[in-house]
Protein backbone atom coordinates (compact mmCIF):
# COMPACT_ATOMS: atom_id res chain seq x y z
CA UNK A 1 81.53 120.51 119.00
CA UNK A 2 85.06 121.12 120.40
CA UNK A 3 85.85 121.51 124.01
CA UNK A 4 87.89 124.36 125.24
CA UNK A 5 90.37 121.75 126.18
CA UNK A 6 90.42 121.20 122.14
CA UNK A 7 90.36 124.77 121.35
CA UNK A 8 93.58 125.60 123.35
CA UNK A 9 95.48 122.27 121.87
CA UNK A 10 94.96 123.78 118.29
CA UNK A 11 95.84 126.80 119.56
CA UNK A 12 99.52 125.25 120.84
CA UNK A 13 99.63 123.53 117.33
CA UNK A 14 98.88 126.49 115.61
CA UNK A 15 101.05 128.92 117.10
CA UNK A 16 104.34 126.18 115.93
CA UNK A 17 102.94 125.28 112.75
CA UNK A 18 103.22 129.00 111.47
CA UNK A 19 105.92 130.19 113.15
CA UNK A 20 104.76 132.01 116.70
CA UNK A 21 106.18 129.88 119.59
CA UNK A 22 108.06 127.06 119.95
CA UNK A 23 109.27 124.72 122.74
CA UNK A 24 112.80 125.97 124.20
CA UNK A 25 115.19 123.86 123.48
CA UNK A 26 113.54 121.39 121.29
CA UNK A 27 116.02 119.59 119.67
CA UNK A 28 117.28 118.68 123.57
CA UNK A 29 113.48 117.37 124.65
CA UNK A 30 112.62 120.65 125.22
CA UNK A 31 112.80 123.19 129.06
CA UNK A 32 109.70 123.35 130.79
CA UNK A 33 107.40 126.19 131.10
CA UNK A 34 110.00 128.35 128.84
CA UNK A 35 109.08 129.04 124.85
CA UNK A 36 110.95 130.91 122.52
CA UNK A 37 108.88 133.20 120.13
CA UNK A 38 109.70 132.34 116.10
CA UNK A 39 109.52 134.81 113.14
CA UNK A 40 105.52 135.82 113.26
CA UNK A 41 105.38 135.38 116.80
CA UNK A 42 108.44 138.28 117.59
CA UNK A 43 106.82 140.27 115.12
CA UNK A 44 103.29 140.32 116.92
CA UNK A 45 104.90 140.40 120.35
CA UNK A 46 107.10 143.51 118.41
CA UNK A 47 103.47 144.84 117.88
CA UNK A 48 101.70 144.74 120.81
CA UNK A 49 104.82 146.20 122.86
CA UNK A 50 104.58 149.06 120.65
CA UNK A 51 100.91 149.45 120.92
CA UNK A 52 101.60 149.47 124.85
CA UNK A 53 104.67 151.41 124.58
CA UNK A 54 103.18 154.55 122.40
CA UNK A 55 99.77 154.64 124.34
CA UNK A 56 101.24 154.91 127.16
CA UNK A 57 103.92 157.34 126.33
CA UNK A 58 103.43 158.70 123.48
CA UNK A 59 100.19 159.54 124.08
CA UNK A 60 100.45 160.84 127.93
CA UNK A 61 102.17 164.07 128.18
CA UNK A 62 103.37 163.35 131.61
CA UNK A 63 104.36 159.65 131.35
CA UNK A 64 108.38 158.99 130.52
CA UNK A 65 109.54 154.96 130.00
CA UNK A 66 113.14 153.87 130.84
CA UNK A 67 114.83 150.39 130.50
CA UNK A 68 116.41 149.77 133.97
CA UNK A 69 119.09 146.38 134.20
CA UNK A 70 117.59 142.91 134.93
CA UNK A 71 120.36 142.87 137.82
CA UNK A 72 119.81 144.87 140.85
CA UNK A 73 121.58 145.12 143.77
CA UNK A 74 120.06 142.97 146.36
CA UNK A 75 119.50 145.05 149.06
CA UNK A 76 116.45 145.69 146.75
CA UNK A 77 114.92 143.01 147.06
CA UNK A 78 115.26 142.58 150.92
CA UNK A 79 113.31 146.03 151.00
CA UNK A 80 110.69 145.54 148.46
CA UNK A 81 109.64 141.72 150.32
CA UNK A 82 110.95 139.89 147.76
CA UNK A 83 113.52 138.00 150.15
CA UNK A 84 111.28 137.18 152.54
CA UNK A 85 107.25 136.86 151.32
CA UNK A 86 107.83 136.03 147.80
CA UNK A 87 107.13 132.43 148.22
CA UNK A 88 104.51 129.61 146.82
CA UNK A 89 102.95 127.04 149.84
CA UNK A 90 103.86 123.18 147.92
CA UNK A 91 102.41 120.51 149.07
CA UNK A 92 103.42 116.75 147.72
CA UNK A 93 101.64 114.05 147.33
CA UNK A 94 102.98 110.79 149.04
CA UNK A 95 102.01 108.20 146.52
CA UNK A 96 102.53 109.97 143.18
CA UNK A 97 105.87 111.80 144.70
CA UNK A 98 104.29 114.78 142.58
CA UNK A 99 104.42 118.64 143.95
CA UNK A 100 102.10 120.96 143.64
CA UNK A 101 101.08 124.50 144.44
CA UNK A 102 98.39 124.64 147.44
CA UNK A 103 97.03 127.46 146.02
CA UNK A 104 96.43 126.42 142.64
CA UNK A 105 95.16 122.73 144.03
CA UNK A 106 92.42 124.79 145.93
CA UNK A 107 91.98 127.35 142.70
CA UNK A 108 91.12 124.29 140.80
CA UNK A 109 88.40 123.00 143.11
CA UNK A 110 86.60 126.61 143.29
CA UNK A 111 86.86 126.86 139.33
CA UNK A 112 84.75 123.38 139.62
CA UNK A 113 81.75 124.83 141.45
CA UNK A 114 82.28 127.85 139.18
CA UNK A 115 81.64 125.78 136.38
CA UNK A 116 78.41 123.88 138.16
CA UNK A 117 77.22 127.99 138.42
CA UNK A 118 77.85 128.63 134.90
CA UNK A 119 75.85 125.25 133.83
CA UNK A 120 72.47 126.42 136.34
CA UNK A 121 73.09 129.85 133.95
CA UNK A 122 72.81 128.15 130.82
CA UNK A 123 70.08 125.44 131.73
CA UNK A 124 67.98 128.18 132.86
CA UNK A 125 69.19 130.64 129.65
CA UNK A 126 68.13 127.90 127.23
CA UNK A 127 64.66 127.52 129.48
CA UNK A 128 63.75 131.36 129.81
CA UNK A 129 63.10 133.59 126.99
CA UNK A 130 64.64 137.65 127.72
CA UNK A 131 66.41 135.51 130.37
CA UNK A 132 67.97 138.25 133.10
CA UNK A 133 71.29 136.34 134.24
CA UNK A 134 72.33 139.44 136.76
CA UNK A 135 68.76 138.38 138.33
CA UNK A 136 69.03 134.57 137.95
CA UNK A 137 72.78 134.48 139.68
CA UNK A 138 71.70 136.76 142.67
CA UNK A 139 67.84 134.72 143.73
CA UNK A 140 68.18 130.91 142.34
CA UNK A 141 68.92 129.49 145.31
CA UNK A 142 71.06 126.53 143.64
CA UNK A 143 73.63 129.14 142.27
CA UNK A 144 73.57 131.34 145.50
CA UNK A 145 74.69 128.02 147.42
CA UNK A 146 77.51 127.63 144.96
CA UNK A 147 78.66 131.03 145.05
CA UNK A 148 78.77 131.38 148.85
CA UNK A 149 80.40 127.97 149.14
CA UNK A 150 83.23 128.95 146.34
CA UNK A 151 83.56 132.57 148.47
CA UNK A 152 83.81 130.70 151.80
CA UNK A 153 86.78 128.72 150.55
CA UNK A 154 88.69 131.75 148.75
CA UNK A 155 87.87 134.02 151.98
CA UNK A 156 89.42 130.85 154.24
CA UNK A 157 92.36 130.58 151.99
CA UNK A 158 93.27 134.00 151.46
CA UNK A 159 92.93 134.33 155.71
CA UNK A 160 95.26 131.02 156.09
CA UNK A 161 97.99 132.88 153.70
CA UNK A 162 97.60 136.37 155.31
CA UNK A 163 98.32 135.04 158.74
CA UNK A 164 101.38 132.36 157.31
CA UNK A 165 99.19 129.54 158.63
CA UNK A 166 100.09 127.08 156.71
CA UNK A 167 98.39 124.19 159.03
CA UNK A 168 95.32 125.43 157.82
CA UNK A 169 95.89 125.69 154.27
CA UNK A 170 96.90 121.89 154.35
CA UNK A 171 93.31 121.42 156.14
CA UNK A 172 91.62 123.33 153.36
CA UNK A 173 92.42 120.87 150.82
CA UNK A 174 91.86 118.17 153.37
CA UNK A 175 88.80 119.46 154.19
CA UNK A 176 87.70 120.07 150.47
CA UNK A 177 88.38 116.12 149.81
CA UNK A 178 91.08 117.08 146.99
CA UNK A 179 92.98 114.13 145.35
CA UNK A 180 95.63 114.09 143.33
CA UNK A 181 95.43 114.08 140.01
CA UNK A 182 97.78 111.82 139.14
CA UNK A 183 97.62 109.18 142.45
CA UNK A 184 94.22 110.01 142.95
CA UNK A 185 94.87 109.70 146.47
CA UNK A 186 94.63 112.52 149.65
CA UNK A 187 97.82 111.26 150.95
CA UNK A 188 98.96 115.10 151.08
CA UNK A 189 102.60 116.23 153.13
CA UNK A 190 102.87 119.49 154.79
CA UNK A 191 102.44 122.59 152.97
CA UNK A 192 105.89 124.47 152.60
CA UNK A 193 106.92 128.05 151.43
CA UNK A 194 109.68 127.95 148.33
CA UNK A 195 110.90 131.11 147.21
CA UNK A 196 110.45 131.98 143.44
CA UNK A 197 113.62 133.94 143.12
CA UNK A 198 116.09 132.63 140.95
CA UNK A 199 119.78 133.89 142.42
CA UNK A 200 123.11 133.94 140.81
CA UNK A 201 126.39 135.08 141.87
CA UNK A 202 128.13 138.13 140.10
CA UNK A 203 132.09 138.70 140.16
CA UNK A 204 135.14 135.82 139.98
CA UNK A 205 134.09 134.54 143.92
CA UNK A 206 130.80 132.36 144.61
CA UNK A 207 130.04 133.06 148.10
CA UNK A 208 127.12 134.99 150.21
CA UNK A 209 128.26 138.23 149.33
CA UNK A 210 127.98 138.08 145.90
CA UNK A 211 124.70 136.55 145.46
CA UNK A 212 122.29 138.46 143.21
CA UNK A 213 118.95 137.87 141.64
CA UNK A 214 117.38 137.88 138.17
CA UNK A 215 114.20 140.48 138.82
CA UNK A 216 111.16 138.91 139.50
CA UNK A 217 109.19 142.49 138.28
CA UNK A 218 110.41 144.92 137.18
CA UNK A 219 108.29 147.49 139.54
CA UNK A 220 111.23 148.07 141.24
CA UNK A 221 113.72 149.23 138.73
CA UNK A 222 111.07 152.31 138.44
CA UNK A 223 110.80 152.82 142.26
CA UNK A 224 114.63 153.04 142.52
CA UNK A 225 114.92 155.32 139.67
CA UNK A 226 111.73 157.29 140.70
CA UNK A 227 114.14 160.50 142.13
CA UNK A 228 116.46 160.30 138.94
CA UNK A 229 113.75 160.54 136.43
CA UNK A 230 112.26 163.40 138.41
CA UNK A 231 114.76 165.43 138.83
CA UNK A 232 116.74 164.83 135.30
CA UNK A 233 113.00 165.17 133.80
CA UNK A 234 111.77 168.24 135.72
CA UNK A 235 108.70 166.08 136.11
CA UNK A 236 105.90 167.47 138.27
CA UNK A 237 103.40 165.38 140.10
CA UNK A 238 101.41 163.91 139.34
CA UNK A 239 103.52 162.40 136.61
CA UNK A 240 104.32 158.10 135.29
CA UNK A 241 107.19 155.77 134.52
CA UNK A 242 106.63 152.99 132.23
CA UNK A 243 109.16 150.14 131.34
CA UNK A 244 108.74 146.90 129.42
CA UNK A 245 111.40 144.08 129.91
CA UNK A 246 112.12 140.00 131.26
CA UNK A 247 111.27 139.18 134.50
CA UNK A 248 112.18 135.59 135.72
CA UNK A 249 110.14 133.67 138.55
CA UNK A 250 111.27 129.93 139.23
CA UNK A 251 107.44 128.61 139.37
CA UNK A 252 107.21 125.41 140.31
CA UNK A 253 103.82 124.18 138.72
CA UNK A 254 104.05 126.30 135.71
CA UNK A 255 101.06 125.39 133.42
CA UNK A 256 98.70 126.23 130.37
CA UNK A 257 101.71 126.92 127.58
CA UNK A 258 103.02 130.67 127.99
CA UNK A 259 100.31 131.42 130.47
CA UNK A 260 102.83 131.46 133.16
CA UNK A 261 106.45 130.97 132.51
CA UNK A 262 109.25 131.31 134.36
CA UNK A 263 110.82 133.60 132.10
CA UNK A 264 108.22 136.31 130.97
CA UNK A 265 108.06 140.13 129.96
CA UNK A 266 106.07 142.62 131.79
CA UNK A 267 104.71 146.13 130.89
CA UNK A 268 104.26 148.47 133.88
CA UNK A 269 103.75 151.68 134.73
CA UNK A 270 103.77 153.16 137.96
CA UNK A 271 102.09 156.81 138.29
CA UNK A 272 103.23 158.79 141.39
CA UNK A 273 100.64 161.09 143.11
CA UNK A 274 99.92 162.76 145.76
CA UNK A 275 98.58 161.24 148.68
CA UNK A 276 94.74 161.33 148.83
CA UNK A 277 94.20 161.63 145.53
CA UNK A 278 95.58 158.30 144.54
CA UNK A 279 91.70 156.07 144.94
CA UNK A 280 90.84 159.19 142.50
CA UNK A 281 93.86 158.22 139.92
CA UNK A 282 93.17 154.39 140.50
CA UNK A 283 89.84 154.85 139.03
CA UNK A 284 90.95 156.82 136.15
CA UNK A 285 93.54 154.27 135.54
CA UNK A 286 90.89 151.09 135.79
CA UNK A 287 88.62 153.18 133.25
CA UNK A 288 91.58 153.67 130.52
CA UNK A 289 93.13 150.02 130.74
CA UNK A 290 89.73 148.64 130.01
CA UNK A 291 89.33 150.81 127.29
CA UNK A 292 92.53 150.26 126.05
CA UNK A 293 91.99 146.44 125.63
CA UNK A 294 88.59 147.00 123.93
CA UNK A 295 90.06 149.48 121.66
CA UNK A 296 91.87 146.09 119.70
CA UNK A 297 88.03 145.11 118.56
CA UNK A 298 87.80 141.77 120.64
CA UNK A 299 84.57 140.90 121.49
CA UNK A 300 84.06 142.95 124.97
CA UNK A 301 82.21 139.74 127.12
CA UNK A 302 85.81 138.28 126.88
CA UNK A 303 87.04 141.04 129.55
CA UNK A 304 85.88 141.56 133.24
CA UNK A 305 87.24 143.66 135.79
CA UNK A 306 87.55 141.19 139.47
CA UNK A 307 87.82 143.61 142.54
CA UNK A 308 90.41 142.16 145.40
CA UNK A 309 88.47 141.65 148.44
CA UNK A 310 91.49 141.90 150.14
CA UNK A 311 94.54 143.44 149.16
CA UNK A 312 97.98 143.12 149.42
CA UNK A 313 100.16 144.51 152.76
CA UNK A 314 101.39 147.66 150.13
CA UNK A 315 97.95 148.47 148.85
CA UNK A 316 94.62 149.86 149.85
CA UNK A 317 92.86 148.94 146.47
CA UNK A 318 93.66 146.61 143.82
CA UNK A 319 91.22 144.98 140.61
CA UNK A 320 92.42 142.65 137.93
CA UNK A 321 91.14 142.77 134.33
CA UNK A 322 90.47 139.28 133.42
CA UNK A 323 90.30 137.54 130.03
CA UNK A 324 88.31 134.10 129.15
CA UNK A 325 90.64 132.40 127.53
CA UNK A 326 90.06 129.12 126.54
CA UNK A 327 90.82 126.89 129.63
CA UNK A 328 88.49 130.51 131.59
CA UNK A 329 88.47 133.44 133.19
CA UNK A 330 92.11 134.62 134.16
CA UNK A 331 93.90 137.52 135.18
CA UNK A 332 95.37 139.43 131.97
CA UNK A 333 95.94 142.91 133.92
CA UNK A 334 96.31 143.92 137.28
CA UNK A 335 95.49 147.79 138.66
CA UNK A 336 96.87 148.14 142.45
CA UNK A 337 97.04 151.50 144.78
CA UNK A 338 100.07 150.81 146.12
CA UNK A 339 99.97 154.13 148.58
CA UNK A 340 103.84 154.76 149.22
CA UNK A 341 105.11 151.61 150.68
CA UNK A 342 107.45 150.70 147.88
CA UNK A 343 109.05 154.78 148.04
CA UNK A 344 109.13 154.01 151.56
CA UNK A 345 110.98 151.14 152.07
CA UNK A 346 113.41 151.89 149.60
CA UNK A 347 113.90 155.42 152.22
CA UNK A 348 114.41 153.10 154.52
CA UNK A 349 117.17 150.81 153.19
CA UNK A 350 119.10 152.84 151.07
CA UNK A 351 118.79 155.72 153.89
CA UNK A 352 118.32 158.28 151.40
CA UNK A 353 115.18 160.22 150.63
CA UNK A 354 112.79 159.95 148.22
CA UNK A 355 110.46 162.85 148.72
CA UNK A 356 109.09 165.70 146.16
CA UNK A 357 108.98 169.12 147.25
CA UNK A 358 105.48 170.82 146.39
CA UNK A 359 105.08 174.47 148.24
CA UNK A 360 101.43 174.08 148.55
CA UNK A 361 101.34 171.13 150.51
CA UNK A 362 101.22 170.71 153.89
CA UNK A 363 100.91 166.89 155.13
CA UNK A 364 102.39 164.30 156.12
CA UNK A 365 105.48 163.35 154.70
CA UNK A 366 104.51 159.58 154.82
CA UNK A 367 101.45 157.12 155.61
CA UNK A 368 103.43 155.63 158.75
CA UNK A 369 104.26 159.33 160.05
CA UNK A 370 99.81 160.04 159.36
CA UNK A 371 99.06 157.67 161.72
CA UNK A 372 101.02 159.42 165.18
CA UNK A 373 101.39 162.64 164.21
CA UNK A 374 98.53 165.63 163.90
CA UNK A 375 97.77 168.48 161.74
CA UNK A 376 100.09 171.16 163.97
CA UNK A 377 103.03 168.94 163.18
CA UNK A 378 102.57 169.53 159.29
CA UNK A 379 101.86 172.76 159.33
CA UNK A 380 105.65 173.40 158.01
CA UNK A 381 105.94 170.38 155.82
CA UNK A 382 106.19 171.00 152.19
CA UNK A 383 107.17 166.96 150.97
CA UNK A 384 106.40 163.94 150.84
CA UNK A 385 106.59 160.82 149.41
CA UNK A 386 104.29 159.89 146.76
CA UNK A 387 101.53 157.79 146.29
CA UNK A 388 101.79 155.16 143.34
CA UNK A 389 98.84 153.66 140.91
CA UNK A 390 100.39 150.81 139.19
CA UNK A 391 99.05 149.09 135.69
CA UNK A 392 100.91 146.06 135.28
CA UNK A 393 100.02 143.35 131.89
CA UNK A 394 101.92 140.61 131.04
CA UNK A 395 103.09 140.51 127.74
CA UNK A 396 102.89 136.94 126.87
CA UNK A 397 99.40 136.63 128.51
CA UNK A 398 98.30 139.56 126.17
CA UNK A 399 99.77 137.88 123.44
CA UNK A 400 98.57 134.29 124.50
CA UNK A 401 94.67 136.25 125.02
CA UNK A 402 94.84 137.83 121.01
CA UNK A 403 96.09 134.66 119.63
CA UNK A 404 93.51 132.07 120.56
CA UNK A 405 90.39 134.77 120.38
CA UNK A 406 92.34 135.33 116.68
CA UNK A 407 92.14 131.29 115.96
CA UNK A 408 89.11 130.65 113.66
CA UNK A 409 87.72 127.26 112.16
CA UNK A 410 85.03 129.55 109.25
CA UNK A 411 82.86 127.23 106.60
CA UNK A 412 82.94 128.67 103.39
CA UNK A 413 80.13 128.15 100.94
CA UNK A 414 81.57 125.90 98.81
CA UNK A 415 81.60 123.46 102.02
CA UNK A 416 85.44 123.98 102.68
CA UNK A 417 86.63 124.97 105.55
CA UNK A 418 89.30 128.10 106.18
CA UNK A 419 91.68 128.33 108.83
CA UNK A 420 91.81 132.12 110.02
CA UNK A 421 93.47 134.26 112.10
CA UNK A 422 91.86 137.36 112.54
CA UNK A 423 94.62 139.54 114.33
CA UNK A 424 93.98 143.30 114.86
CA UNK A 425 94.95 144.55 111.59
CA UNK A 426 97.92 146.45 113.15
CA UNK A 427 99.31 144.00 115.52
CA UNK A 428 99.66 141.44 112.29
CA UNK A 429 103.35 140.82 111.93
CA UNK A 430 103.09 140.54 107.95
CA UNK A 431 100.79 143.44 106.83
CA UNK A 432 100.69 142.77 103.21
CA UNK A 433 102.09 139.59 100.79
CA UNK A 434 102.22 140.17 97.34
CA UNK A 435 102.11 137.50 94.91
CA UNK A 436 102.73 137.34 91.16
CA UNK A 437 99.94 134.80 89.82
CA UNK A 438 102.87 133.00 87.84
CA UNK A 439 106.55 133.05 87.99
CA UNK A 440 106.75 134.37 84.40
CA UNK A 441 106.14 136.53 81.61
CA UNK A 442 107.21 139.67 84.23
CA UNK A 443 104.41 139.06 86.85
CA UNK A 444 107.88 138.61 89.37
CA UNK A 445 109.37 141.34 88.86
CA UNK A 446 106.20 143.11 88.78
CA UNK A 447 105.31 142.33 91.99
CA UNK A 448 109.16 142.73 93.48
CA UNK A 449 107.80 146.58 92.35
CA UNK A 450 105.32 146.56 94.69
CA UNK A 451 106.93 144.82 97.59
CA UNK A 452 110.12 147.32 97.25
CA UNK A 453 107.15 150.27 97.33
CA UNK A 454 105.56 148.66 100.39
CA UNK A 455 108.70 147.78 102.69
CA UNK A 456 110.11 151.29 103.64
CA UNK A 457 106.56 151.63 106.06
CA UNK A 458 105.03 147.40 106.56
CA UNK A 459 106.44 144.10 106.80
CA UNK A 460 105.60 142.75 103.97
CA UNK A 461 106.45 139.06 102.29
CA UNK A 462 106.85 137.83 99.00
CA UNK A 463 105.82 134.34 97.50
CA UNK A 464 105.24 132.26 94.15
CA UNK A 465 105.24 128.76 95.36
CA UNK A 466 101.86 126.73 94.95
CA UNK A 467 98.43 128.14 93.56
CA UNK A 468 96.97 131.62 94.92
CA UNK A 469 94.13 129.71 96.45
CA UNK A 470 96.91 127.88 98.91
CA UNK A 471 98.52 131.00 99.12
CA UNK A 472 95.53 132.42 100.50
CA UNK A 473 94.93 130.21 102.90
CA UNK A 474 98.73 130.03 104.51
CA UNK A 475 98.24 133.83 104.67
CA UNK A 476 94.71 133.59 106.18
CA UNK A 477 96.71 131.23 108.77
CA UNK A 478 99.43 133.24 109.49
CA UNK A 479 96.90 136.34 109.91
CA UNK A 480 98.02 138.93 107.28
CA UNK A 481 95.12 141.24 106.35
CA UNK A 482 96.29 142.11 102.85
CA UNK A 483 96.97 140.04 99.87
CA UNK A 484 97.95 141.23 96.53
CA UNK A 485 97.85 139.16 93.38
CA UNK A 486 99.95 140.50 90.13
CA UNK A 487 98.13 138.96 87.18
CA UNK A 488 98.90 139.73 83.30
CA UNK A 489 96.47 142.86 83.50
CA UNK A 490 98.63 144.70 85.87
CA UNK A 491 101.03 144.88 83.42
CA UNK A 492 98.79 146.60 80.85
CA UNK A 493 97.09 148.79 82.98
CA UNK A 494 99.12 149.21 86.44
CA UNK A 495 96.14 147.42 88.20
CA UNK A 496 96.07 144.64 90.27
CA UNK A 497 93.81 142.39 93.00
CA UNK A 498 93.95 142.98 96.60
CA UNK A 499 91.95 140.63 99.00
CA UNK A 500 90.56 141.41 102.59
CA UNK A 501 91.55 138.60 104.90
CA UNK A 502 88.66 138.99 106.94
CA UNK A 503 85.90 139.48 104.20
CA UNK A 504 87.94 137.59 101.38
CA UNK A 505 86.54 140.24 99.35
CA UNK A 506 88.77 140.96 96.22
CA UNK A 507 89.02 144.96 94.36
CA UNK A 508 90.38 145.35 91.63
CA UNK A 509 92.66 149.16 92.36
CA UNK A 510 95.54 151.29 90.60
CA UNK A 511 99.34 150.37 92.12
CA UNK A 512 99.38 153.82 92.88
CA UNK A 513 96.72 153.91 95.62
CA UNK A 514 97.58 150.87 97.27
CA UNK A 515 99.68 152.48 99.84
CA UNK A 516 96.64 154.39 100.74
CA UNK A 517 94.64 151.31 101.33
CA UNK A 518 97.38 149.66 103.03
CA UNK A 519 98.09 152.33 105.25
CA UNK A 520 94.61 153.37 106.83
CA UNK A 521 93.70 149.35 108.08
CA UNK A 522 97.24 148.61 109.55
CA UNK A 523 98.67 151.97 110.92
CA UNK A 524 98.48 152.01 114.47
CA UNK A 525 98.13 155.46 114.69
CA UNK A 526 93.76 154.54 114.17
CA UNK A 527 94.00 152.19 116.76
CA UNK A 528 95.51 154.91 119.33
CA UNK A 529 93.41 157.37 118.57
CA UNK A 530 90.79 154.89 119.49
CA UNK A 531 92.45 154.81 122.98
CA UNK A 532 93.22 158.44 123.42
């Protein structure tokens, strides 16, 4: 039996062998932590944008997208935190001269008892019959020791960073008797903050003034244009802004392939409301992104919604959606209330406002103003600035989570074994390839018939090298759900063989309905109204 470990190698192997990512920069040894997508693996990252893109727009009256610039002027950044709090605590090790991130060093050890609470769940699964694991994790006392020791240590760490105490986040790992994995020694330096900003300069002159950054979200291209698209949009509250584009953080222990990057693409969308209504909104917006992952027909026990214990200094409620891929449990989506701190600061550094004007209201015109003034000084206040619920998914993790659930080792009965990739029908990059069985007697051009038919609506391929059994299997690889075989009856009768890439079923239909058949697995228009 293959070890996750395994799993996510063939994965990697996979994913170059057919054509979906490949190491930057090969031919020079390759860039760390930054992959280039090849021709399948644009296609499906194509898809899934689009999926994103016409759910969340398309589908939602009052939801606009824009594209806003990678560059930004910096002041942004200085109001949004960026400048100063977007850091990672490193810590080196002495004898190995290797850095690494304190937080993932400590993330590590907790994911170790984690696992010693997952093996208790399946000794006592295999032991118990209608075993109960809800009432196994919360009264064996074994696993309750584990899970209060593993909270103990996230609750300490997450205190230490709150509070900048970066003594005691050394002591943690210390404490926790962490080596290093390379050394295997404890001989640990001081933990430092490194910012994860990568800055340029812009214009002829490299000094101070011209420094800029490369985004490291792109939140705040949306909260900058939040008044523009309002006003040019007539848009009334409560009312969204979604954008998909690059975002570039210089991470220093970048790890598990395009898991984390340090240049990545985001899809957010931040939905301005008005203030007390936003915990109301943040649970409608939980409920749909769940059900918007589901809708793609991966098995549901791979998602899990994680609640933040404690939230960031913008927001009073936050959750992750979290996907088991193969190395566990990590964060695919993240939901945040972020009240109306980002509208805020960005009044407060650009000094102009960025209020909406309802006639009915009569509030406060901010969540800094609620807390020292009183009801009599509202009584003539028709603004304020809005509250934001933010859904933010990375691309490339969502991409990263379909491909290696997709990955399939499947005995057939003949005691072969198929390589499959079982990709939501309409995220496949090729939808349909069309061979003729030979490269004669008109079975070519035949098929060029078909593939000219099919083009104008799928991506579609064409082959005639090797056997159809081998051409079966590179498709079942690559993940196409359609293949269709011209043989010397379709030339007599105008039939011909299409096979199910999931079933490997093969019907025997008229050229004429193929479209049809085609166009009800792969459209996405079934899979949205699956979300809608």
């Amino acid at each position: 039996m293959s070890t996750p470990e395994d799993q996510f190698k063939n994965v990697i192997s996979h994913a170059k062998e057919y054509g979906y990512i490949f190491q930057s920069s090969e031919i020079y040894d390759g860039l760390s932590a930054v992959y280039d997508y090849g021709q399948n693996g644009a296609e499906l990252k194509k898809n899934i944008r689009d999926y994103w893109w016409r759910s969340m727009v398309q589908m939602h009256e009052n939801i606009v997208g824009i594209d806003a610039a990678i560059f930004m002027h910096p002041t942004t950044w200085k109001a949004s935190g960026h400048v100063d709090a977007f850091n990672d605590p490193l810590i080196d090790n002495k004898d190995s001269k290797k850095r690494y991130r304190a937080d993932v060093l400590i993330e590590d050890h907790v994911k170790k008892i984690e696992e010693k609470i997952k093996k208790e769940v399946e000794k006592a699964a295999k032991r118990f019959e209608g075993f109960d694991e809800a009432m196994f994790r919360s009264t064996n006392a074994r696993v309750l020791e584990y899970q209060a020791k593993a909270d103990e240590i996230e609750a300490r760490f997450k205190t230490a960073l709150e509070n900048n105490d970066l003594a005691e986040v050394k002591q943690i790992i210390v404490d926790l008797e962490i080596v290093c994995p390379i050394s295997g020694s404890r001989n640990w330096t001081d933990v430092r903050q490194f910012n994860l900003m990568f800055s340029t300069s812009m214009g002829a002159v490299t000094d101070e003034s011209n420094i800029i950054y490369l985004r490291p979200e792109t939140a705040q291209g949306i909260f900058v244009n939040y008044l523009n698209v309002q006003k040019s949009g007539r848009m009334k509250i409560p009312f969204g802004i979604a954008q998909t584009g690059k975002a570039f953080r210089n991470e220093i222990v970048a790890r598990q392939f395009i898991f984390r990057m340090r240049e990545f693409e985001q899809m957010e969308m931040q939905f301005f409301v008005k203030p007390g209504t936003e915990m109301e909104w943040y649970e409608t917006w939980k409920t749909r992104r769940m059900a918007w992952h589901k809708a793609l027909g991966i098995d549901e026990k791979k998602y899990k919604f994680k609640d933040h214990i404690k939230v960031a200094h913008y927001a009073n409620a936050a959750a992750d959606i979290e996907f088991e891929f193969p190395f566990g449990f990590k964060e695919l989506e993240g939901i945040h209330s972020r009240t109306d701190f980002d509208l805020r600061q960005h009044e407060q550094f650009s000094g102009k406002k960025l209020q909406y004007f309802d006639q009915d209201y009569t509030g406060p015109l901010n969540s800094e103003l609620a807390k020292t003034q009183t009801p009599e000084d509202w009584k003539d206040n028709h603004s304020y600035v809005p509250y934001v619920v933010e859904t933010s998914v990375g691309l490339d993790r969502l991409f990263l989570a379909i491909l290696s659930t997709s990955l399939q080792e499947e005995k057939l009965e003949d005691g072969e074994t198929r390589t499959l990739l079982s990709l939501p029908p309409q995220l496949a990059p090729i939808k349909v390839a069309i061979f003729p069985l030979m490269g004669k007697d008109g079975m070519p051009e035949k098929a060029m018939e078909i593939f000219n038919l099919l083009r104008f609506d799928h991506n579609v391929t064409y082959e005639e090298k090797d056997n159809i059994g081998k051409r079966y299997r590179r498709q079942d690889a690559i993940g196409t759900p359609y293949c269709i075989t011209v043989d010397q009856q379709s030339l007599e009768d105008n039939t011909v063989t299409i096979r199910d890439r999931d079933t490997m079923k093969q019907e025997r239909v008229s050229i004429d309905k193929i479209a049809a058949i085609v166009d009800e697995k792969v459209n996405m228009k079934y899979l949205l109204k699956k979300t809608s």
